[in-house]
PDB file of N, CA and C in Angstrom:
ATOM      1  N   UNK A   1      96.077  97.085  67.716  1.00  0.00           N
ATOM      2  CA  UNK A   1      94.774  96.462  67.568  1.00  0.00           C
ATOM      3  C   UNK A   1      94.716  95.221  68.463  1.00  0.00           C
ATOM      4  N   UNK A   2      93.594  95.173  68.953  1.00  0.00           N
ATOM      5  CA  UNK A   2      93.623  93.798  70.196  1.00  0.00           C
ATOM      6  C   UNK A   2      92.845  93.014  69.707  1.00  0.00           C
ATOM      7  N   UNK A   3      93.164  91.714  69.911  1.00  0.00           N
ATOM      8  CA  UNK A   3      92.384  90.499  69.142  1.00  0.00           C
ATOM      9  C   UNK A   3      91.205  89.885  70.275  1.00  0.00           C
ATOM     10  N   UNK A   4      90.370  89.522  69.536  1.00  0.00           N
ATOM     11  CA  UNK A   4      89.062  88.851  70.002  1.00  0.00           C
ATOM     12  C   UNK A   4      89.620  88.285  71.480  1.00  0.00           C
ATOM     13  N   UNK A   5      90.583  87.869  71.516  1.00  0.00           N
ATOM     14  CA  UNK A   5      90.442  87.269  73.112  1.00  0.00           C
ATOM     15  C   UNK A   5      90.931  88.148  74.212  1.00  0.00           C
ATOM     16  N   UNK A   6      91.619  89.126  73.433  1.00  0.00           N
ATOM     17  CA  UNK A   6      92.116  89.939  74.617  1.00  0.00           C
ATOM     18  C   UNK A   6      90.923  91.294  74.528  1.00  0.00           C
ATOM     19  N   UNK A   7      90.176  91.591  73.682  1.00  0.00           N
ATOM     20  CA  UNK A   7      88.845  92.021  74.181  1.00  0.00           C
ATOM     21  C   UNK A   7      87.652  91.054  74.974  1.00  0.00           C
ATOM     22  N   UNK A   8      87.801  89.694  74.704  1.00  0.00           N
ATOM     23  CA  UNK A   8      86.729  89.328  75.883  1.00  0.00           C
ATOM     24  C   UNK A   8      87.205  89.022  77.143  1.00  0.00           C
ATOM     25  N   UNK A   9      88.608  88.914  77.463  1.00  0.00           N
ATOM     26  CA  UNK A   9      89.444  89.304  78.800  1.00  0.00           C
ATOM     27  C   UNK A   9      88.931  90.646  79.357  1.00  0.00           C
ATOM     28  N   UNK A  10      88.881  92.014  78.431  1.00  0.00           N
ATOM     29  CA  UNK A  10      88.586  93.545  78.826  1.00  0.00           C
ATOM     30  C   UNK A  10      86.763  93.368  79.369  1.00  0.00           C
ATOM     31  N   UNK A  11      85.882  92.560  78.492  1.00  0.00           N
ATOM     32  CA  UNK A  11      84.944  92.735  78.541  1.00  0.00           C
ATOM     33  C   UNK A  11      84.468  91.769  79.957  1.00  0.00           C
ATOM     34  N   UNK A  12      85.292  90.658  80.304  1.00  0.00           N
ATOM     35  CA  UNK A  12      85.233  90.334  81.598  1.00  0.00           C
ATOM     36  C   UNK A  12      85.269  90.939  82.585  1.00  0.00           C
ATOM     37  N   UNK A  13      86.463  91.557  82.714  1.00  0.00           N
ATOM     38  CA  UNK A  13      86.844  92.453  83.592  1.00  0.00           C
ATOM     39  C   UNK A  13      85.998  93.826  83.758  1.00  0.00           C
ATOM     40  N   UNK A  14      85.222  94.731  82.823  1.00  0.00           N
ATOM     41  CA  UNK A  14      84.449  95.185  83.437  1.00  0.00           C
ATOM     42  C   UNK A  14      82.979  94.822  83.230  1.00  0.00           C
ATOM     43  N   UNK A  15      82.579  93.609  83.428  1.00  0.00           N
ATOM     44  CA  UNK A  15      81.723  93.011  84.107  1.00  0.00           C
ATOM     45  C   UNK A  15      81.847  92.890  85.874  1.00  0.00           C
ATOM     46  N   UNK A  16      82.547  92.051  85.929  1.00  0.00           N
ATOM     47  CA  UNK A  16      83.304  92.122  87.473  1.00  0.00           C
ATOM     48  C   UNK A  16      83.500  93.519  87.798  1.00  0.00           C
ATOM     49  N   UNK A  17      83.849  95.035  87.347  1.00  0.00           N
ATOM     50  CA  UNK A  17      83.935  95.893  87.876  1.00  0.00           C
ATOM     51  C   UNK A  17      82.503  96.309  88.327  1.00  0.00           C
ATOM     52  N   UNK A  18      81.498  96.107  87.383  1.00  0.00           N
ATOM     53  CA  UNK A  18      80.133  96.543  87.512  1.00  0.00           C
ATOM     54  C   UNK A  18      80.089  96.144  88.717  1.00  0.00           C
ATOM     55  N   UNK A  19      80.011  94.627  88.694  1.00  0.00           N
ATOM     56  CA  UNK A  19      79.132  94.062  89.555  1.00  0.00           C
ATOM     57  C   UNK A  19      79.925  94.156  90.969  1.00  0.00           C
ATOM     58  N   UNK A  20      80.982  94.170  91.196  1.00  0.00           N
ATOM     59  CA  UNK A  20      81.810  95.217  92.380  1.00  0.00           C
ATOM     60  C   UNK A  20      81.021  96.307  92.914  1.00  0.00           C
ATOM     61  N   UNK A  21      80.577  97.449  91.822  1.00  0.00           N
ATOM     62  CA  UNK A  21      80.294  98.868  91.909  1.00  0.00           C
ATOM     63  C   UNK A  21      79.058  98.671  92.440  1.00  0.00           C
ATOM     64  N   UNK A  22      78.037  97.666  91.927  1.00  0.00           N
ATOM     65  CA  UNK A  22      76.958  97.681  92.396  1.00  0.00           C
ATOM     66  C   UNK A  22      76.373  96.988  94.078  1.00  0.00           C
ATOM     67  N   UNK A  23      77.008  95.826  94.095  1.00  0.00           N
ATOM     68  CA  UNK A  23      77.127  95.131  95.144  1.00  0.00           C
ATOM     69  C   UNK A  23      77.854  96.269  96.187  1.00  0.00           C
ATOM     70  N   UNK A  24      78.857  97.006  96.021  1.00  0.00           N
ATOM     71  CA  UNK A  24      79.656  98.087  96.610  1.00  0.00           C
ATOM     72  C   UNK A  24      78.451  98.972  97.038  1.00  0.00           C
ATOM     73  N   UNK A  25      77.685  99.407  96.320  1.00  0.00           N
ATOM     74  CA  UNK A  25      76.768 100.990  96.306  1.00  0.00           C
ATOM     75  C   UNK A  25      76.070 100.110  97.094  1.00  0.00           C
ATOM     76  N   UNK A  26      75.374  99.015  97.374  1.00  0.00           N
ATOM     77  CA  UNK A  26      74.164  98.065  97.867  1.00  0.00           C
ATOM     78  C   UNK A  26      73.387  98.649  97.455  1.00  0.00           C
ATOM     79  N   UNK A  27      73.156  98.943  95.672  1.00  0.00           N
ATOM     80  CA  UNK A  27      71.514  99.671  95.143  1.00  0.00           C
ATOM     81  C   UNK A  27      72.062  99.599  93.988  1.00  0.00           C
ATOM     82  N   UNK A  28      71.176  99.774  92.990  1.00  0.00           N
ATOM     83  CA  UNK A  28      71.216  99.584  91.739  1.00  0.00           C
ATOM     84  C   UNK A  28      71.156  98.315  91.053  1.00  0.00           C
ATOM     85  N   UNK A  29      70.847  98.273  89.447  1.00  0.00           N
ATOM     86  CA  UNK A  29      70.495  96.758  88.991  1.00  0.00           C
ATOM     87  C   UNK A  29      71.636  96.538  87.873  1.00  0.00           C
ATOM     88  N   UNK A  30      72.055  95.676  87.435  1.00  0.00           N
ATOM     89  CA  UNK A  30      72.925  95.451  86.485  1.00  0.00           C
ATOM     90  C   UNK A  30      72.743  95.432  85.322  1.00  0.00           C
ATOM     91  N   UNK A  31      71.519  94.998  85.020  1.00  0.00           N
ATOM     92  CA  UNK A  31      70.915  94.420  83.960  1.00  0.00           C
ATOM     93  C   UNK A  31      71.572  94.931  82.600  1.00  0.00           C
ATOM     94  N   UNK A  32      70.951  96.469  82.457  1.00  0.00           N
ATOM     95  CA  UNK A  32      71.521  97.259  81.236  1.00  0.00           C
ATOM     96  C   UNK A  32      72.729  97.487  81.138  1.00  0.00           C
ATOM     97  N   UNK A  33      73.843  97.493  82.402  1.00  0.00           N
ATOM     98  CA  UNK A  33      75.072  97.622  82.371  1.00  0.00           C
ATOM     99  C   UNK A  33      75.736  96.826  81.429  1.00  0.00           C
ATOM    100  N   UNK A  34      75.966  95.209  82.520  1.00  0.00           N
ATOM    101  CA  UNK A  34      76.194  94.563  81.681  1.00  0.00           C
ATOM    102  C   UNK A  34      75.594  94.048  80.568  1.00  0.00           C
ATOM    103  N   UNK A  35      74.319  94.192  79.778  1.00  0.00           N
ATOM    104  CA  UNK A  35      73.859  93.640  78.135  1.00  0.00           C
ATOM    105  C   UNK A  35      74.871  94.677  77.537  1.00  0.00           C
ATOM    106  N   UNK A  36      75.386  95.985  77.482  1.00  0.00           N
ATOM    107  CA  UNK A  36      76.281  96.876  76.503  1.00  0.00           C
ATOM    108  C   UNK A  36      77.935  97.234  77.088  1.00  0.00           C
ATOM    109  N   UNK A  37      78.205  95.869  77.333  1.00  0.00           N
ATOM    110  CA  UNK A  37      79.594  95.924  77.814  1.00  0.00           C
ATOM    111  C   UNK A  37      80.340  96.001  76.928  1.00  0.00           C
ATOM    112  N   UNK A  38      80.300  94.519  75.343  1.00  0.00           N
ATOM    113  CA  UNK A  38      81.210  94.610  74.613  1.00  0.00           C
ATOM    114  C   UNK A  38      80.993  95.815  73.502  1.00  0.00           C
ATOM    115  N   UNK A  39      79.855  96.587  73.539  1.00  0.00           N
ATOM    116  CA  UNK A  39      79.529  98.175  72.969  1.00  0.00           C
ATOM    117  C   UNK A  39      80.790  99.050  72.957  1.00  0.00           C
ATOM    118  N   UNK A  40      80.477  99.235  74.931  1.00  0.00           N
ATOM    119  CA  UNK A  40      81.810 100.334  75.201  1.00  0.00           C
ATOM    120  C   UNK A  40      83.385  99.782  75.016  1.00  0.00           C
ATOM    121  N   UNK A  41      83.388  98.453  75.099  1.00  0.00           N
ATOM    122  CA  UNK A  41      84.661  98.070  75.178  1.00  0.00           C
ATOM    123  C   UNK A  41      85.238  98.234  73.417  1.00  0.00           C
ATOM    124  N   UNK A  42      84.228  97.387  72.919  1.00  0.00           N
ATOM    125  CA  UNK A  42      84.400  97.997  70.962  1.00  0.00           C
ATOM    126  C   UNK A  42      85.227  99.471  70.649  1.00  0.00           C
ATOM    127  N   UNK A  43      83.911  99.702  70.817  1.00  0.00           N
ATOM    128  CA  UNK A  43      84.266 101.391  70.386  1.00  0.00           C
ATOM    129  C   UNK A  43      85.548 101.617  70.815  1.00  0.00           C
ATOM    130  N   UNK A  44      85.816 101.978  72.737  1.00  0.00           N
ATOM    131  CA  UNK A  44      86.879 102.383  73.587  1.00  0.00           C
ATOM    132  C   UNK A  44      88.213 101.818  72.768  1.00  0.00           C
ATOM    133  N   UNK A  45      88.235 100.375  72.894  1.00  0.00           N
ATOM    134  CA  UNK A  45      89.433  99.731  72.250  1.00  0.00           C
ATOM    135  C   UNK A  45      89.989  99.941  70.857  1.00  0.00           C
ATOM    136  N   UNK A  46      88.663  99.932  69.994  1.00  0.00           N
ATOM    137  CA  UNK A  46      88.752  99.224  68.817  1.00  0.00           C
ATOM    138  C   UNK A  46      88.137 100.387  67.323  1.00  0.00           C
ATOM    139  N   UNK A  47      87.302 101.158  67.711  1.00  0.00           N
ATOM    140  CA  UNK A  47      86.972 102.063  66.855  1.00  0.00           C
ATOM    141  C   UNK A  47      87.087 103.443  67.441  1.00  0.00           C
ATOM    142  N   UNK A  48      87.124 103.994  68.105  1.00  0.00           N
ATOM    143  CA  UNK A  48      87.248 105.550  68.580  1.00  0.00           C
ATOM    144  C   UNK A  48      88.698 105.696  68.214  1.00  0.00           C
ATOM    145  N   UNK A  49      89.087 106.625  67.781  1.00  0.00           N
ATOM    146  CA  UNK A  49      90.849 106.883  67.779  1.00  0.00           C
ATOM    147  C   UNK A  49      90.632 108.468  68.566  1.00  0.00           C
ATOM    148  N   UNK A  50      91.424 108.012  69.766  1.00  0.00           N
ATOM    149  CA  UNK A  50      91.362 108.752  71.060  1.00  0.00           C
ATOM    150  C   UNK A  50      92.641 109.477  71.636  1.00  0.00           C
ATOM    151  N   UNK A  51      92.597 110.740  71.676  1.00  0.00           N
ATOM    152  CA  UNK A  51      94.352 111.281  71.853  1.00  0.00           C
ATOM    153  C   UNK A  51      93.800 112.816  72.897  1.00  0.00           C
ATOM    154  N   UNK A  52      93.092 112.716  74.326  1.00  0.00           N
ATOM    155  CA  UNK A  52      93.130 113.572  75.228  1.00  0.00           C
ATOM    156  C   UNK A  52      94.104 114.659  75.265  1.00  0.00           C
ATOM    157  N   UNK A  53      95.130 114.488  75.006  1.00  0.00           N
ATOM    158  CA  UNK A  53      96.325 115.633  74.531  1.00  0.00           C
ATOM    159  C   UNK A  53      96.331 116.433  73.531  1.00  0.00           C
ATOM    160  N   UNK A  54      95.635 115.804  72.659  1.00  0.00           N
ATOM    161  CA  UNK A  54      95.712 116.740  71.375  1.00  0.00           C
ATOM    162  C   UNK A  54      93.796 116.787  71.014  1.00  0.00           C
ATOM    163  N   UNK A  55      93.137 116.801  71.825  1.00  0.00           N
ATOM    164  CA  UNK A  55      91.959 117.186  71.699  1.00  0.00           C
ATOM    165  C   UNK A  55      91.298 118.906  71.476  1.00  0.00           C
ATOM    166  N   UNK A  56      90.870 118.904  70.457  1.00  0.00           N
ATOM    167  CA  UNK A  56      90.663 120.178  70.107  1.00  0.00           C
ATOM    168  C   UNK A  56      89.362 120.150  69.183  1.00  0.00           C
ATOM    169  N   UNK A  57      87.874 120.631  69.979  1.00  0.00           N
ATOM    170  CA  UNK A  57      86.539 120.596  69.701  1.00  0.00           C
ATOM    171  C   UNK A  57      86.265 121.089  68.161  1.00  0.00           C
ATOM    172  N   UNK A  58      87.136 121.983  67.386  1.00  0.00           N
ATOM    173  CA  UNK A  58      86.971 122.715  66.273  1.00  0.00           C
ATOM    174  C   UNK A  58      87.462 122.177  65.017  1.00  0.00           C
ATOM    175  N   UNK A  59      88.742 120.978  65.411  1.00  0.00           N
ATOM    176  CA  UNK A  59      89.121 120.403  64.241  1.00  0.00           C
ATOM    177  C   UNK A  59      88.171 119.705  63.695  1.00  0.00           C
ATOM    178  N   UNK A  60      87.996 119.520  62.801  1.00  0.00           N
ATOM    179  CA  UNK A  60      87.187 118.588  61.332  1.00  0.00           C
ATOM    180  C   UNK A  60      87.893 116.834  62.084  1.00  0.00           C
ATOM    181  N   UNK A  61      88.788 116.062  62.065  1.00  0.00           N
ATOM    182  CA  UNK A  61      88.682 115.043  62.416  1.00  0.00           C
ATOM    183  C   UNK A  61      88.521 114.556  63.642  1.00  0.00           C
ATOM    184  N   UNK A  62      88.774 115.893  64.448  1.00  0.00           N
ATOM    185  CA  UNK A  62      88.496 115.459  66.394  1.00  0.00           C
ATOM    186  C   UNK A  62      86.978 114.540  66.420  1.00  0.00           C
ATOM    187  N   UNK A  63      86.726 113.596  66.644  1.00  0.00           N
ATOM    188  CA  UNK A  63      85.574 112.531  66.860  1.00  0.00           C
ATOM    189  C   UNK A  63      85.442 112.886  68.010  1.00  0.00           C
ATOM    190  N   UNK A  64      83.811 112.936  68.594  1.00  0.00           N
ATOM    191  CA  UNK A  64      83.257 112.957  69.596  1.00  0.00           C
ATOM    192  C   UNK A  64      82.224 111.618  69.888  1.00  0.00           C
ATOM    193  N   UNK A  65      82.083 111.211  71.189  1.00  0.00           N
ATOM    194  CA  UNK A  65      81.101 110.160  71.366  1.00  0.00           C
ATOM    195  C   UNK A  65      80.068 111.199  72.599  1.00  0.00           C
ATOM    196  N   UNK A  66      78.696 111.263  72.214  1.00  0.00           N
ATOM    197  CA  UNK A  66      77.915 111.740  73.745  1.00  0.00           C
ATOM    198  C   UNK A  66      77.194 110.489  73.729  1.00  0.00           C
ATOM    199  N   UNK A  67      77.026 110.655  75.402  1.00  0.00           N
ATOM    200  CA  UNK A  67      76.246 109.560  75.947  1.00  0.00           C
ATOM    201  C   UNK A  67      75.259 109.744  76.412  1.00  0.00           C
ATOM    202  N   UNK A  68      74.094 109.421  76.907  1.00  0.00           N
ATOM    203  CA  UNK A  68      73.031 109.884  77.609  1.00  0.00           C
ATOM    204  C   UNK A  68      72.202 109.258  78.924  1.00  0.00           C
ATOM    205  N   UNK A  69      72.602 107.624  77.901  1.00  0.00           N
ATOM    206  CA  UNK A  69      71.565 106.798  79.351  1.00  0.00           C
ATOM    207  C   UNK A  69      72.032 106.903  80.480  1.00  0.00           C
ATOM    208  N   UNK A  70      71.396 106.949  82.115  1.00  0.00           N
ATOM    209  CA  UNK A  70      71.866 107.059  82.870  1.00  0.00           C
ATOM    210  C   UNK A  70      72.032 105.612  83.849  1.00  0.00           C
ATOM    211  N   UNK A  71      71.129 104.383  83.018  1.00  0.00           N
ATOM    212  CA  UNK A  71      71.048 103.199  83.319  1.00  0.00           C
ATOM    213  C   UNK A  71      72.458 102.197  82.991  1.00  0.00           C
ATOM    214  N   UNK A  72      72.744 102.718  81.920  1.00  0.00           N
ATOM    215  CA  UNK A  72      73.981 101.660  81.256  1.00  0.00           C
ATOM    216  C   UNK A  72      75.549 102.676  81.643  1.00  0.00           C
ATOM    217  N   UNK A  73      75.014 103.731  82.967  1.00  0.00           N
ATOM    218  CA  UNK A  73      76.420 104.320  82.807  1.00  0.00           C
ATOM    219  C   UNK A  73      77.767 103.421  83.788  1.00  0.00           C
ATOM    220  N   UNK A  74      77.725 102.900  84.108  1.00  0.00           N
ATOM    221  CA  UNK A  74      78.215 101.376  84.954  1.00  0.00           C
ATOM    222  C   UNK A  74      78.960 101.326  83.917  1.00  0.00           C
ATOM    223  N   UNK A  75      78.796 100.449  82.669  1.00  0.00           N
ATOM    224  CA  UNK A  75      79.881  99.924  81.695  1.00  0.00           C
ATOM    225  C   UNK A  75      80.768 101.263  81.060  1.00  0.00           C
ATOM    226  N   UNK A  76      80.211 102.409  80.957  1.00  0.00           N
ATOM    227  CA  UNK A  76      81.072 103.553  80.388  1.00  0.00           C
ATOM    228  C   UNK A  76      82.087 104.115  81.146  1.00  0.00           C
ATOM    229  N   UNK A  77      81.809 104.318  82.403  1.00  0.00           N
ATOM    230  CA  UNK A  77      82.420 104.562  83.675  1.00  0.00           C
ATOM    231  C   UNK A  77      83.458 103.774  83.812  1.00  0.00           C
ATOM    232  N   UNK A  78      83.240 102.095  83.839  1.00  0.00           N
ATOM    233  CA  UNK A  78      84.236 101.392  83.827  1.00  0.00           C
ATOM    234  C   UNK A  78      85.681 101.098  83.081  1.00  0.00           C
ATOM    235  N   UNK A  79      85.468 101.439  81.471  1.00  0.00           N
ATOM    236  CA  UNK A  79      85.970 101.044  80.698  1.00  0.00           C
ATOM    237  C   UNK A  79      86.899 102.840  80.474  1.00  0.00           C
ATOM    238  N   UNK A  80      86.369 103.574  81.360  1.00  0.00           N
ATOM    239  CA  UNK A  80      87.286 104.979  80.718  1.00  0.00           C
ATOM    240  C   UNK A  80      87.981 105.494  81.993  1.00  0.00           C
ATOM    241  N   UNK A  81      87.026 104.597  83.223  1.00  0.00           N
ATOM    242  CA  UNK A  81      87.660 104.687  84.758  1.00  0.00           C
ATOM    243  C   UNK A  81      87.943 103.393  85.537  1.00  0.00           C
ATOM    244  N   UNK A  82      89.007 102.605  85.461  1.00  0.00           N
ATOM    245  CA  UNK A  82      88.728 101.889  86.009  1.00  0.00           C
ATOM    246  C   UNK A  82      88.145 101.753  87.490  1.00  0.00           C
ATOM    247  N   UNK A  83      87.746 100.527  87.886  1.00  0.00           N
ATOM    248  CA  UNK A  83      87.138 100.672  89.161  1.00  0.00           C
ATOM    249  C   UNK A  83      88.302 100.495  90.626  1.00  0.00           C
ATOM    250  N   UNK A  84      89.217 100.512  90.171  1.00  0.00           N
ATOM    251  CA  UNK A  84      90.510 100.246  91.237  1.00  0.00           C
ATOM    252  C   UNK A  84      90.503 101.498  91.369  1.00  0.00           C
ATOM    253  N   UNK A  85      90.730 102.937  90.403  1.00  0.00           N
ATOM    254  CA  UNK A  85      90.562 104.004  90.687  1.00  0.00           C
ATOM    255  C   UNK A  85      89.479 104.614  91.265  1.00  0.00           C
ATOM    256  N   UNK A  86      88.390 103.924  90.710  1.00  0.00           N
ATOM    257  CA  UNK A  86      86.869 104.352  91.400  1.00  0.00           C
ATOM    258  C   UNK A  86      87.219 104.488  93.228  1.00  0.00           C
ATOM    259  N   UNK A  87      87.533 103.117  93.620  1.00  0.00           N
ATOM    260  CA  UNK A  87      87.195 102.877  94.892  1.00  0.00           C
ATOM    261  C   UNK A  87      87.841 102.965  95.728  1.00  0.00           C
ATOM    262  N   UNK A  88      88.784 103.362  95.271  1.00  0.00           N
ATOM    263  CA  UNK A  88      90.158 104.391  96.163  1.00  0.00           C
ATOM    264  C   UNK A  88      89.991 105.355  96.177  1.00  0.00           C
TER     265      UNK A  88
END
């Protein structure tokens, strides 16, 4: 479990990735990105219990998250990709 400061360290950091990605693309706005940063970082860190290896769509406790907006996808992107991987 990560404590309040080492989630607003995470939630810094992909702020700065956004605003990399966007300044990078030369298009797009930030706005909605960053207002639902500490959202994805919550959940990602702190409430989803997440195990890609043992993911299996049919079990009763496998948790799913869908997403939809295509405005706030900047902070989701970031926090499940970082942007060092992005831009390489």
């Amino acid at each position: 479990m990560a404590s309040i400061d080492e989630l607003k360290l995470i939630c810094n950091q992909v702020r700065r990735d956004i605003l990399r990605m966007v300044h990078g693309a030369a298009s797009g706005h930030p706005g909605g990105s960053l207002g639902c940063v500490e959202y994805f970082v919550a959940l990602y860190f702190e409430i989803m219990k997440h195990d890609p290896e043992s993911f299996y769509y049919g079990r009763e406790e496998t948790k799913m998250f869908f997403f939809s907006p295509t405005d706030t996808f900047l902070p989701f992107g970031t926090v499940f990709w970082p942007v060092a991987d992005i831009l390489t």
